[in-house]
C-alpha atoms as a PDB file:
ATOM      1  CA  UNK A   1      28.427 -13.676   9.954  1.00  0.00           C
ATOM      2  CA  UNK A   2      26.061 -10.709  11.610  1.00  0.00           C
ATOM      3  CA  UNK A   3      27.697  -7.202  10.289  1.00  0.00           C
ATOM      4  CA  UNK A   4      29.551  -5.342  13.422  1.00  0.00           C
ATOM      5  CA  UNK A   5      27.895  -2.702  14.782  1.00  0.00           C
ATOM      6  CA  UNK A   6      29.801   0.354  12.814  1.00  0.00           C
ATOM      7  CA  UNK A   7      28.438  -0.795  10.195  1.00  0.00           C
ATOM      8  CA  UNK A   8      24.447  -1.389  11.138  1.00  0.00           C
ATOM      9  CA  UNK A   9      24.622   1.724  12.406  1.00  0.00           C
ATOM     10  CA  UNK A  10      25.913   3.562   9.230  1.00  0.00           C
ATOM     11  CA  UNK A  11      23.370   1.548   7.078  1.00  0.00           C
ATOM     12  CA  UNK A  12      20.242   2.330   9.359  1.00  0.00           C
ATOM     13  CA  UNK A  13      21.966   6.376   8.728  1.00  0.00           C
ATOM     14  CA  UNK A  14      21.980   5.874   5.366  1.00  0.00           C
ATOM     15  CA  UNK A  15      18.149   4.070   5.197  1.00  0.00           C
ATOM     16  CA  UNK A  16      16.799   6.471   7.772  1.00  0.00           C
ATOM     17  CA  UNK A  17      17.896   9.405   5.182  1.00  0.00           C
ATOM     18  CA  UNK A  18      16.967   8.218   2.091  1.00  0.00           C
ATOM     19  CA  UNK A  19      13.240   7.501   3.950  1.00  0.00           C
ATOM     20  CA  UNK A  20      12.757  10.758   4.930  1.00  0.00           C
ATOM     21  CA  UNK A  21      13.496  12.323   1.126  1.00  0.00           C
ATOM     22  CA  UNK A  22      10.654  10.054  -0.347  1.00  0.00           C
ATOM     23  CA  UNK A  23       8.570  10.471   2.390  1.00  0.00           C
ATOM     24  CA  UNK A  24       8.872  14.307   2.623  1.00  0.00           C
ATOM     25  CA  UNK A  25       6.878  15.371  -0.980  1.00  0.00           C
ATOM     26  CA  UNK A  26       4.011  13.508   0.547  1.00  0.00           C
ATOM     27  CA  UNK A  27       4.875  15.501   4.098  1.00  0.00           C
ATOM     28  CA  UNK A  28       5.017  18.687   2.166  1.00  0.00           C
ATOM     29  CA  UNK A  29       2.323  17.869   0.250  1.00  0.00           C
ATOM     30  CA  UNK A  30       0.095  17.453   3.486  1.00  0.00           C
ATOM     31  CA  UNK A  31       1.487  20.190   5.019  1.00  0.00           C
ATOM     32  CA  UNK A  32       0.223  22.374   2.415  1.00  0.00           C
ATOM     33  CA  UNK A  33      -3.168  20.754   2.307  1.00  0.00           C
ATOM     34  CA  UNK A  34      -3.469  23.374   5.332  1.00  0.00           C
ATOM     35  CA  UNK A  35      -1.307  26.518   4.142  1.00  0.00           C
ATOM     36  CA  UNK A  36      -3.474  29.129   1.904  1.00  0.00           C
ATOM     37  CA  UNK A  37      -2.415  29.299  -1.859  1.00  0.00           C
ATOM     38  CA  UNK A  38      -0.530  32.726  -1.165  1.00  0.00           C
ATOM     39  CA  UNK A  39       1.527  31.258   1.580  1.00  0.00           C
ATOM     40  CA  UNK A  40       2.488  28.317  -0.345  1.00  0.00           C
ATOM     41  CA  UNK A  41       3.904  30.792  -3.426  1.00  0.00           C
ATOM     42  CA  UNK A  42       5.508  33.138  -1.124  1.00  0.00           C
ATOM     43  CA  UNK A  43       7.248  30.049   0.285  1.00  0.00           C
ATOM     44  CA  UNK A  44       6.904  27.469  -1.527  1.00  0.00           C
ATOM     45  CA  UNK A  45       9.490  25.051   0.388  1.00  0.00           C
ATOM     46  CA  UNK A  46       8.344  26.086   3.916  1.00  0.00           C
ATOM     47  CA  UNK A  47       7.487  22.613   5.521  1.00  0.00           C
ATOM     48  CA  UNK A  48       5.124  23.398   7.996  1.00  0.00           C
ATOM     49  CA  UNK A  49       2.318  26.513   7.847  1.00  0.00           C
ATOM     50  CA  UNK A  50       2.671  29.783   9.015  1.00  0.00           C
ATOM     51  CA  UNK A  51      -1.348  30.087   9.881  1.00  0.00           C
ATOM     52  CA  UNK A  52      -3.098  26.595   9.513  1.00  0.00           C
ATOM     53  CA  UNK A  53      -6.125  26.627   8.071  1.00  0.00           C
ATOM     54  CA  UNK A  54      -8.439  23.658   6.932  1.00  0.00           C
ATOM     55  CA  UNK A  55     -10.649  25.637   4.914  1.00  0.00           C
ATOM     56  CA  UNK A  56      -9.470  23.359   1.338  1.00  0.00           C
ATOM     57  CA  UNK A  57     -11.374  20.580   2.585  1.00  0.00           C
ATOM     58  CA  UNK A  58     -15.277  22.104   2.828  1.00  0.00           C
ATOM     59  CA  UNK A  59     -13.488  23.761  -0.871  1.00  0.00           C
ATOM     60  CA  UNK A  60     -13.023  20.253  -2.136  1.00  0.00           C
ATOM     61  CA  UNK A  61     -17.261  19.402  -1.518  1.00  0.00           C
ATOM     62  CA  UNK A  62     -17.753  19.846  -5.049  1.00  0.00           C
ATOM     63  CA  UNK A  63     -15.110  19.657  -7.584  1.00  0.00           C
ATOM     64  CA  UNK A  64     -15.650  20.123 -11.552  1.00  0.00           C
ATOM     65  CA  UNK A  65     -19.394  19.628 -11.712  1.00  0.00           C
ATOM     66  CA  UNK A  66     -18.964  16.531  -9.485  1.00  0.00           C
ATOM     67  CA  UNK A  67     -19.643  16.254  -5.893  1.00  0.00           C
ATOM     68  CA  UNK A  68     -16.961  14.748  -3.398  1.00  0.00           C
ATOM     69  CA  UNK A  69     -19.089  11.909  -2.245  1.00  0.00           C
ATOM     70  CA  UNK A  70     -20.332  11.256  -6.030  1.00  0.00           C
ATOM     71  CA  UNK A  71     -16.400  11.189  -6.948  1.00  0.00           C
ATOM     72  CA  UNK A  72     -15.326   8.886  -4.145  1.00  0.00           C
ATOM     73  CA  UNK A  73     -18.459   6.468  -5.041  1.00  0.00           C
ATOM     74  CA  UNK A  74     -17.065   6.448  -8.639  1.00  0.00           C
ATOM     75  CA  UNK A  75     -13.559   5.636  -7.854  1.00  0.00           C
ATOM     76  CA  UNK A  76     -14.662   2.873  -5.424  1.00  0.00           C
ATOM     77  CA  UNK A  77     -17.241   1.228  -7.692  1.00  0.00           C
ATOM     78  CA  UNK A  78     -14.486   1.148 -11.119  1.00  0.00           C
ATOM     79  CA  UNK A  79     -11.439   0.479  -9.153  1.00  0.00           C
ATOM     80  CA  UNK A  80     -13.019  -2.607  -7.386  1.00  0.00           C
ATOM     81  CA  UNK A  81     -14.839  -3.625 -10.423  1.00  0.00           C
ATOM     82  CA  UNK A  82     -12.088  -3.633 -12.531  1.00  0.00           C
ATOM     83  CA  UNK A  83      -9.842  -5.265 -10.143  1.00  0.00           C
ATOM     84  CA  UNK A  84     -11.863  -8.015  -9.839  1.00  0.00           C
ATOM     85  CA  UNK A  85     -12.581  -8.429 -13.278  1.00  0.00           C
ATOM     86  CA  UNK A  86      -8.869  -7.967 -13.943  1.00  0.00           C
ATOM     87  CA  UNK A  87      -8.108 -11.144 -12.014  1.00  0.00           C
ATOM     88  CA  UNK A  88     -10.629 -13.049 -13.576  1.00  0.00           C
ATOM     89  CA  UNK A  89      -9.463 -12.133 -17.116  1.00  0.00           C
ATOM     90  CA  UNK A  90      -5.787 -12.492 -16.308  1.00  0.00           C
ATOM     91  CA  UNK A  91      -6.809 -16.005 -14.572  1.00  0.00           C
ATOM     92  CA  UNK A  92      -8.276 -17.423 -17.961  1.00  0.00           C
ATOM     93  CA  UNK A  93      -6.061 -15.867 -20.422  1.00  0.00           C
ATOM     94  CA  UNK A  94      -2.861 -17.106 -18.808  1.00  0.00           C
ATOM     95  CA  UNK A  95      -4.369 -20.700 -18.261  1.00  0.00           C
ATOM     96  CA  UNK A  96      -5.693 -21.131 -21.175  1.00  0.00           C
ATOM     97  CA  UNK A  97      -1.916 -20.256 -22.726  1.00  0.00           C
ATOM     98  CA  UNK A  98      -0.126 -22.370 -20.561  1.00  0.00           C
ATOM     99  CA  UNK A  99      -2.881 -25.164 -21.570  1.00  0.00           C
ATOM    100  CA  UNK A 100      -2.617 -24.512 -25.562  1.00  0.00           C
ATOM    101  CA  UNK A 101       0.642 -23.030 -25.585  1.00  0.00           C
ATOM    102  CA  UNK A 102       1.243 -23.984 -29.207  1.00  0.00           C
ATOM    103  CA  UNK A 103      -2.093 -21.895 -30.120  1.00  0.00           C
ATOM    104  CA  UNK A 104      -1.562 -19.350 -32.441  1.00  0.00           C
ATOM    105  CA  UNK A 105      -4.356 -16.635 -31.597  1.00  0.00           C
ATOM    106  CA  UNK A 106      -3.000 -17.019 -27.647  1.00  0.00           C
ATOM    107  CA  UNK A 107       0.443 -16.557 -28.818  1.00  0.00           C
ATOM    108  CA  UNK A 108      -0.748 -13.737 -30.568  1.00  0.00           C
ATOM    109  CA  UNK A 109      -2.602 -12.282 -27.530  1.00  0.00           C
ATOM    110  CA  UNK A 110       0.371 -13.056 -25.144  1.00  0.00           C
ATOM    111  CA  UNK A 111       2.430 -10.612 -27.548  1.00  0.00           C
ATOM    112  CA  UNK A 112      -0.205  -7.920 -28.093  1.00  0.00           C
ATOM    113  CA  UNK A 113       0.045  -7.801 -24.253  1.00  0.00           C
ATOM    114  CA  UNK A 114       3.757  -7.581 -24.306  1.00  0.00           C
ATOM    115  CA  UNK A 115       3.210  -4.623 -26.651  1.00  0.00           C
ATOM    116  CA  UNK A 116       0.945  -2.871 -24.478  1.00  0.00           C
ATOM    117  CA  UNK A 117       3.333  -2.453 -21.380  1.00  0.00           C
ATOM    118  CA  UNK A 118       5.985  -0.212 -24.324  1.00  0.00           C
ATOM    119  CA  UNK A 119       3.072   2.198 -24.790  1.00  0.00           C
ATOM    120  CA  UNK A 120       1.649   4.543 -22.940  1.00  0.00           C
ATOM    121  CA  UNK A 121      -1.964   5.514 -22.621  1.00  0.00           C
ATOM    122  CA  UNK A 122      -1.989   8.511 -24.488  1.00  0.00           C
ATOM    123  CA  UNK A 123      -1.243   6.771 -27.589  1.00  0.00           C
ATOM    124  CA  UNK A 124      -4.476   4.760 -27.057  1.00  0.00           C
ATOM    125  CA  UNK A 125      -7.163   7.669 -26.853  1.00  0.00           C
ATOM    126  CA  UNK A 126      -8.435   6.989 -30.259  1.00  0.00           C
ATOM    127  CA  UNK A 127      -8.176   3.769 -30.816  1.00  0.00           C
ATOM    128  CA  UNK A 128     -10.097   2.855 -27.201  1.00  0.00           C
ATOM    129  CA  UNK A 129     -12.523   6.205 -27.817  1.00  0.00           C
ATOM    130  CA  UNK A 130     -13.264   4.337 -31.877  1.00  0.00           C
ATOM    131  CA  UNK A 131     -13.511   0.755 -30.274  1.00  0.00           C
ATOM    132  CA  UNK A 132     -15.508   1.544 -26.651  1.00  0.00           C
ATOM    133  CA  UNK A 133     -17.872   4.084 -29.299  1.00  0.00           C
ATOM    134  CA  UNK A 134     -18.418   1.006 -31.594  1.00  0.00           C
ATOM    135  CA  UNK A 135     -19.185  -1.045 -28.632  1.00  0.00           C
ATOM    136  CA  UNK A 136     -21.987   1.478 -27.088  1.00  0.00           C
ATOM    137  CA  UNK A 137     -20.003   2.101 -24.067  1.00  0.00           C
ATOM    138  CA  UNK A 138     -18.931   5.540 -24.556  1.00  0.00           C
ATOM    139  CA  UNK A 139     -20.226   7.236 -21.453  1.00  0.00           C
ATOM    140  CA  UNK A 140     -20.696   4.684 -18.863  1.00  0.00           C
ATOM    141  CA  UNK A 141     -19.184   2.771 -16.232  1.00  0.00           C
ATOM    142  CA  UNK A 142     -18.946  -0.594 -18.447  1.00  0.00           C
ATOM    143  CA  UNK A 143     -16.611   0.946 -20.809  1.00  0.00           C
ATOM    144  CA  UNK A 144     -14.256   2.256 -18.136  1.00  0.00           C
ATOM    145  CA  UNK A 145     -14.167  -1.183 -15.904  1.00  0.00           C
ATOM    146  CA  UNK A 146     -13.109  -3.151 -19.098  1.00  0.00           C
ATOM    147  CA  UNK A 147     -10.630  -0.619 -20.144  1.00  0.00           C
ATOM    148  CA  UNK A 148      -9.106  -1.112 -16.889  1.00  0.00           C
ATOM    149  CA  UNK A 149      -9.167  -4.828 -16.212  1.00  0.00           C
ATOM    150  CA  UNK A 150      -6.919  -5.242 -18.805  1.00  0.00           C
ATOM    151  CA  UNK A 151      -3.787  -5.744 -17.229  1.00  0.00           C
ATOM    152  CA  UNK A 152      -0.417  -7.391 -18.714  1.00  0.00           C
ATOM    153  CA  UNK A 153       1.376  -7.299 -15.551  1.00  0.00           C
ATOM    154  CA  UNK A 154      -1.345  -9.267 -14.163  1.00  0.00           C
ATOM    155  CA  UNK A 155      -1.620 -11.550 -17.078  1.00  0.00           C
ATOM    156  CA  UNK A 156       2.200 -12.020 -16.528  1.00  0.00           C
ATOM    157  CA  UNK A 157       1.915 -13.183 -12.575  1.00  0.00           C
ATOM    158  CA  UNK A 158      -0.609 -15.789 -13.229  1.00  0.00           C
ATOM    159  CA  UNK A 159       1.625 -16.981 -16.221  1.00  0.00           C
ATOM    160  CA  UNK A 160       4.286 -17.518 -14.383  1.00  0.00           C
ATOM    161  CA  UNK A 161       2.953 -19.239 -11.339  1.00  0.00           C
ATOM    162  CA  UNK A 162       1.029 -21.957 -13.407  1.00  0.00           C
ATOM    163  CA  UNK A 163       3.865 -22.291 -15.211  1.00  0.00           C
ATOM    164  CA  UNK A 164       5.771 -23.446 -11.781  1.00  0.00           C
ATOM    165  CA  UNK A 165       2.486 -26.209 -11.111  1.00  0.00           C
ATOM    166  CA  UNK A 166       3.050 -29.529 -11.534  1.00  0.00           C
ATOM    167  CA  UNK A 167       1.412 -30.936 -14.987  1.00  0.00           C
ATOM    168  CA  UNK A 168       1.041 -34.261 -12.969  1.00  0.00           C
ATOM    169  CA  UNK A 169      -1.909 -32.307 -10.823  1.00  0.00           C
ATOM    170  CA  UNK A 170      -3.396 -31.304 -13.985  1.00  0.00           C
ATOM    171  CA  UNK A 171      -3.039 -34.077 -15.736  1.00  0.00           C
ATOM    172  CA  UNK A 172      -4.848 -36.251 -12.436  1.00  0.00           C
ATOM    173  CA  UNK A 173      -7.848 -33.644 -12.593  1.00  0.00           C
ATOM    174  CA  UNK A 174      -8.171 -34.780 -16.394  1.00  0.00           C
ATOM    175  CA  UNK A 175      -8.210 -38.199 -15.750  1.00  0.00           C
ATOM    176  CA  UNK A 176     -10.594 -38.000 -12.894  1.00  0.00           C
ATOM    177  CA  UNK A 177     -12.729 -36.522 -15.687  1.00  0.00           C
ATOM    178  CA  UNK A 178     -12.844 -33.019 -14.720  1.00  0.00           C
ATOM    179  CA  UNK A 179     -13.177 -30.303 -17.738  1.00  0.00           C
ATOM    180  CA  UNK A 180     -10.592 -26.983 -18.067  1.00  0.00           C
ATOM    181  CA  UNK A 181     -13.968 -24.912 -15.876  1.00  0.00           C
ATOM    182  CA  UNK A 182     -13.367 -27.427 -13.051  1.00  0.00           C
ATOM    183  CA  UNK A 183      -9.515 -27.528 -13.285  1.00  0.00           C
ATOM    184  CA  UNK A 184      -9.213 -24.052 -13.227  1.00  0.00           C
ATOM    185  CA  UNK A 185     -11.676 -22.551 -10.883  1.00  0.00           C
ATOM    186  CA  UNK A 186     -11.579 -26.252  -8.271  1.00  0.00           C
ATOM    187  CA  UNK A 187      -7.934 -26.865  -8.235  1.00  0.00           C
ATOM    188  CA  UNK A 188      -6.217 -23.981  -9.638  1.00  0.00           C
ATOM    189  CA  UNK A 189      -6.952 -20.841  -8.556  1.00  0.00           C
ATOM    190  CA  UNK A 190      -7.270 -22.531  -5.005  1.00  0.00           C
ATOM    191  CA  UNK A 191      -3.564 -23.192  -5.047  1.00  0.00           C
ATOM    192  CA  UNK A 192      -3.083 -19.691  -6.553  1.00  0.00           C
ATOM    193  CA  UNK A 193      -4.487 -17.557  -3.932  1.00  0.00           C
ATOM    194  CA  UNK A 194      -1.305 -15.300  -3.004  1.00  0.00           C
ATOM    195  CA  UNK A 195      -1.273 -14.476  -6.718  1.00  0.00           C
ATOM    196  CA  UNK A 196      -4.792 -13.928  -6.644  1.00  0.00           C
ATOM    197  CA  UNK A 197      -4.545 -11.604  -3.685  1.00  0.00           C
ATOM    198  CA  UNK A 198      -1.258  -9.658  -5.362  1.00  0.00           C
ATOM    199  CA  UNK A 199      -3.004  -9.111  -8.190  1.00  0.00           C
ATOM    200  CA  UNK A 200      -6.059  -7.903  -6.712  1.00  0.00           C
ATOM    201  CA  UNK A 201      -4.074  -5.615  -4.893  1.00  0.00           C
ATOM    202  CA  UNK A 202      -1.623  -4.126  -7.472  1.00  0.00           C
ATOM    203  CA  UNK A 203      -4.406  -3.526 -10.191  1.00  0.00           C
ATOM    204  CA  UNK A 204      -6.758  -1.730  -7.015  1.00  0.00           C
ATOM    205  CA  UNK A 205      -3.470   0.453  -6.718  1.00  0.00           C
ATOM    206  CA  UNK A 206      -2.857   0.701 -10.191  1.00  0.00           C
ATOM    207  CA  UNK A 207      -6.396   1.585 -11.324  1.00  0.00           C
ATOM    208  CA  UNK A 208      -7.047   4.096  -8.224  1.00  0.00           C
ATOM    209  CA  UNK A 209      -4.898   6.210  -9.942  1.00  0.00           C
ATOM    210  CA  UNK A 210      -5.966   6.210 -13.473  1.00  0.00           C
ATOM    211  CA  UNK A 211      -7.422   9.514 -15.377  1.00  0.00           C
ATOM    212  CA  UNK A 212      -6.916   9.443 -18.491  1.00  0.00           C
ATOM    213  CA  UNK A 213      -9.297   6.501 -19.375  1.00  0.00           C
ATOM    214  CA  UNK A 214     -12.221   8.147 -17.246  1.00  0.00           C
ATOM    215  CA  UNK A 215     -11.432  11.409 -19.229  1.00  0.00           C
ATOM    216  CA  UNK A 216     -11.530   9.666 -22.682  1.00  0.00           C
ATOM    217  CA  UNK A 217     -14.448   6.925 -21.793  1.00  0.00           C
ATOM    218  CA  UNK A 218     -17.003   9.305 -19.675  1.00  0.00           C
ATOM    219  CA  UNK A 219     -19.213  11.304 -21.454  1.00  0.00           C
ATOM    220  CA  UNK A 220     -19.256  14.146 -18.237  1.00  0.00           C
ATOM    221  CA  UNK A 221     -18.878  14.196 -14.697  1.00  0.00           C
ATOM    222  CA  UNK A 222     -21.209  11.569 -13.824  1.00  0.00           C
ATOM    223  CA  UNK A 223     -18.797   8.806 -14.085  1.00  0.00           C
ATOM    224  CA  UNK A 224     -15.744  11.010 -12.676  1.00  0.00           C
ATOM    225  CA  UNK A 225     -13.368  10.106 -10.136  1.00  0.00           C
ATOM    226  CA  UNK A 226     -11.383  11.429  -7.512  1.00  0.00           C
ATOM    227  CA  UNK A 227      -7.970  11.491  -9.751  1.00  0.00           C
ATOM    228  CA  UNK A 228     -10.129  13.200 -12.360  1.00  0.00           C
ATOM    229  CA  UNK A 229     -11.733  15.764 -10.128  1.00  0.00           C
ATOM    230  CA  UNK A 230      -8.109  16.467  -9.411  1.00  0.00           C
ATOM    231  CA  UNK A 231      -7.357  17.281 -12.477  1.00  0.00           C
ATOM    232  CA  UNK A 232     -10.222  19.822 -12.687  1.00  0.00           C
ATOM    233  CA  UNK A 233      -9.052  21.881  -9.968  1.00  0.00           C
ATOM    234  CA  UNK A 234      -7.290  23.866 -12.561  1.00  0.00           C
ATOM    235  CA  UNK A 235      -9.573  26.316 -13.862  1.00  0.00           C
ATOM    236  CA  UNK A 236      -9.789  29.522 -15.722  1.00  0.00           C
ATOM    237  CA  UNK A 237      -9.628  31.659 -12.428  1.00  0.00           C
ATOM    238  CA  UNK A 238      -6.291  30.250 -11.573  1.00  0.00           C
ATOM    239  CA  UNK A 239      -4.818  27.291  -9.431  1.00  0.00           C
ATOM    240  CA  UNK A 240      -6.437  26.682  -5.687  1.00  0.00           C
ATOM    241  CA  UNK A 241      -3.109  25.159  -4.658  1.00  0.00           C
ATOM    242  CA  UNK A 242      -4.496  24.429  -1.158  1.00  0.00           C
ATOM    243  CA  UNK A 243      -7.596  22.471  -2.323  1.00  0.00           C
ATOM    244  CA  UNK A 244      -5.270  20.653  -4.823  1.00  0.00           C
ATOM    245  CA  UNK A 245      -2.793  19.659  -2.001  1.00  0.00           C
ATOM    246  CA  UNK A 246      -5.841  18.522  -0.196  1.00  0.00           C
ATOM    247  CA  UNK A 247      -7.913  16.574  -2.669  1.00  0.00           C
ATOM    248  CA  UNK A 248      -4.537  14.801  -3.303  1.00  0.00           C
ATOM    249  CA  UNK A 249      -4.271  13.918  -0.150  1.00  0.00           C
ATOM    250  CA  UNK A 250      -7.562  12.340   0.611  1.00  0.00           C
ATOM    251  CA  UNK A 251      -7.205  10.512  -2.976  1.00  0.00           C
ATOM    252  CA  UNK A 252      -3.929   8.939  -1.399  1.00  0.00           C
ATOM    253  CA  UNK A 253      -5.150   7.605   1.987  1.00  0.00           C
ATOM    254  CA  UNK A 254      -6.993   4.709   0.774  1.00  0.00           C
ATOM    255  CA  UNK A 255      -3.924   3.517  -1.523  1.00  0.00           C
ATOM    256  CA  UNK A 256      -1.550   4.295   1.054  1.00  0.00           C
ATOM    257  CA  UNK A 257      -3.864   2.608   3.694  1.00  0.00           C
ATOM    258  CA  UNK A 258      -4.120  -0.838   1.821  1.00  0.00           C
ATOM    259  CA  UNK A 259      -0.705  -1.240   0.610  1.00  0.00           C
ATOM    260  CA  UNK A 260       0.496  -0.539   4.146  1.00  0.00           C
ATOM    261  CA  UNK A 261      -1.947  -3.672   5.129  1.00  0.00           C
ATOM    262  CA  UNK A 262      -0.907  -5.468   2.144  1.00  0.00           C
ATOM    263  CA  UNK A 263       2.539  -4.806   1.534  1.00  0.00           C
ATOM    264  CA  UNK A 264       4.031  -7.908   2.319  1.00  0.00           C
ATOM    265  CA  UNK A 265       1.673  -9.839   0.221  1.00  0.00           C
ATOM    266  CA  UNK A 266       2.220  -6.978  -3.203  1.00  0.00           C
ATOM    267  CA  UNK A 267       5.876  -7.525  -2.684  1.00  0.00           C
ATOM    268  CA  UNK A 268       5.812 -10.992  -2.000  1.00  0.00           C
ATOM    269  CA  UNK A 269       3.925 -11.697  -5.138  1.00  0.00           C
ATOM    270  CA  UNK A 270       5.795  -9.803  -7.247  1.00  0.00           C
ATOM    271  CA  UNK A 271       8.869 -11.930  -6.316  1.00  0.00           C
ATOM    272  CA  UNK A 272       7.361 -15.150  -6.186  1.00  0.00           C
ATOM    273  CA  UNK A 273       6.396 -14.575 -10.155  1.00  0.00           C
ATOM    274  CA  UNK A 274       9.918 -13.093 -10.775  1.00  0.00           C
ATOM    275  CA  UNK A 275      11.663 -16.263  -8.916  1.00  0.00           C
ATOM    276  CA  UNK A 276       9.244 -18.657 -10.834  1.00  0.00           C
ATOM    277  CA  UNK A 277       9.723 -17.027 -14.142  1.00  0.00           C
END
C-alpha cells in the first residue's frame, strides 16, 4: 500500500531539511572561499559575502613550497595509482583466502587486516616511517602508493562476493585445466566487475583525502598533495581563512564530481557485499 499523501509530504519536509543542514558546511564553506579573512571573523556565520572577492584562488598558486598544478599532479598520480593497485591486491589476497581458507599465514593476514580498521593512522607513523625507511622508499611516490593500496574494506568486498560464487564454476575451470592465474583474472574478476568498480571508486575517495601518510612518507614538497598543501596554509603569519576555504574547495570537486557519477554503483556495492556476507 502507497503512503497517503499527508504523509509523503511530511517525509519529503523532513528529507528536504535534514539535506540542507549537511549540505550547508560545504555551502558556507564555498561561500567563504570568496569573503576576505576579516569578514569571515567579524561574521563568521554570515552565509553569503558582504563584498565578493576571488582573490584566494590566484593566493592558492603556490602553497607550502609546492605549486598548485605540482599538488594536483601529485594527488592524481597516488590516488589513481593506489587505487588501482588497491584492487589488484585486495583481488588476490581475498581469493587466495577463500581458495586456502584453512591456511594459516592467510588466516593470519585476514586478522591483521581486521586489526587495522580499530586503529587509526596516527598510531602507525613509526612503524610505516621504520618499515617504508628499511625498504628505501622514504621520500618517493612508491612508498606512498603502497601505503595506500592497502585497504581492509576493500579486501572485505572481494571476500565476500567470491564467497557468494558458485564452487561448481571454479571447480569446472580446474578441471578444464586452468591454473589459480587463469581462474582468477579469466573467470573471476570478469564476473566481479561491480565490485571491481566499487572498490575502485571508494579507495579513489578514500585515498584523495589522505595526509597523514604523504606527511610521514615524503621527504618535502615534491611528492605533496592537495590535502597536504591544505594543511600548510597555516603558517607562522596567521591563518588565510579565505585561501583555506578555497583550496578546500577545489580539493572537493573532483571527489564530489565522481561520487555524484558513481554513486549508485559505491552504494550498490557496498550492499551487495553486506547482503552476501
Amino acid at each position: 500500500m502507497r503512503p497517503r499523501l499527508p504523509a509523503r509530504l511530511v517525509a519529503t519536509g523532513v528529507g528536504t531539511i535534514i539535506s540542507v543542514l549537511f549540505l550547508y558546511p560545504y555551502l558556507w564553506m564555498l561561500m567563504s572561499a570568496f569573503r576576505s579573512t576579516a569578514e569571515i571573523l567579524a561574521a563568521p556565520l554570515r552565509p553569503w559575502p558582504e563584498h565578493w572577492s576571488a582573490s584566494a584562488f590566484r593566493t592558492i598558486a603556490e602553497v607550502g613550497g609546492v605549486t598548485f598544478g605540482r599538488a594536483l599532479a601529485n594527488s592524481l598520480i597516488i590516488t589513481t595509482a593506489s587505487s588501482l593497485l588497491a584492487v589488484l591486491v585486495s583481488a588476490l589476497g581475498a581469493y587466495a583466502l577463500i581458495r586456502r581458507p584453512r591456511a594459516p599465514a592467510l588466516r593470519l593476514l585476514r586478522g591483521g587486516f581486521l586489526l587495522t580498521m580499530m586503529y587509526p593512522n596516527m598510531l602507525l607513523v613509526i612503524p610505516v616511517y621504520i618499515v617504508v625507511y628499511k625498504l628505501g622508499l622514504l621520500g618517493g611516490y612508491a612508498g606512498i602508493v603502497l601505503f595506500l593500496a592497502l585497504g581492509p574494506v576493500q579486501f572485505f568486498l572481494f571476500e565476500q562476493f567470491f564467497r557468494a560464487l558458485p564452487p561448481e564454476l571454479i571447480e569446472a575451470a580446474t578441471v578444464d585445466g586452468a591454473g589459480e592465474a587463469v581462474i582468477l583474472f579469466r573467470v573471476v574478476l570478469p564476473m566481479a566487475r561491480p565490485v571491481v568498480a566499487t572498490v575502485a571508486i571508494i579507495t579513489f575517495l578514500l585515498n584523495w583525502a589522505q595526509w597523514f601518510p604523504v606527511m610521514v612518507i615524503s621527504a618535502g614538497p615534491d611528492t605533496y598533495t592537495l590535502p597536504v598543501a591544505l594543511l600548510n596554509m597555516n603558517g607562522e603569519l596567521g591563518t588565510d581563512f579565505q585561501g583555506i576555504m578555497a583550496l578546500a574547495v577545489t580539493i572537493t570537486i573532483p571527489p564530489v564530481l565522481l561520487f555524484l557519477v558513481a554513486r549508485r554503483r559505491v552504494m550498490g556495492g557496498m550492499i551487495e557485499g553486506a547482503l552476501k556476507g
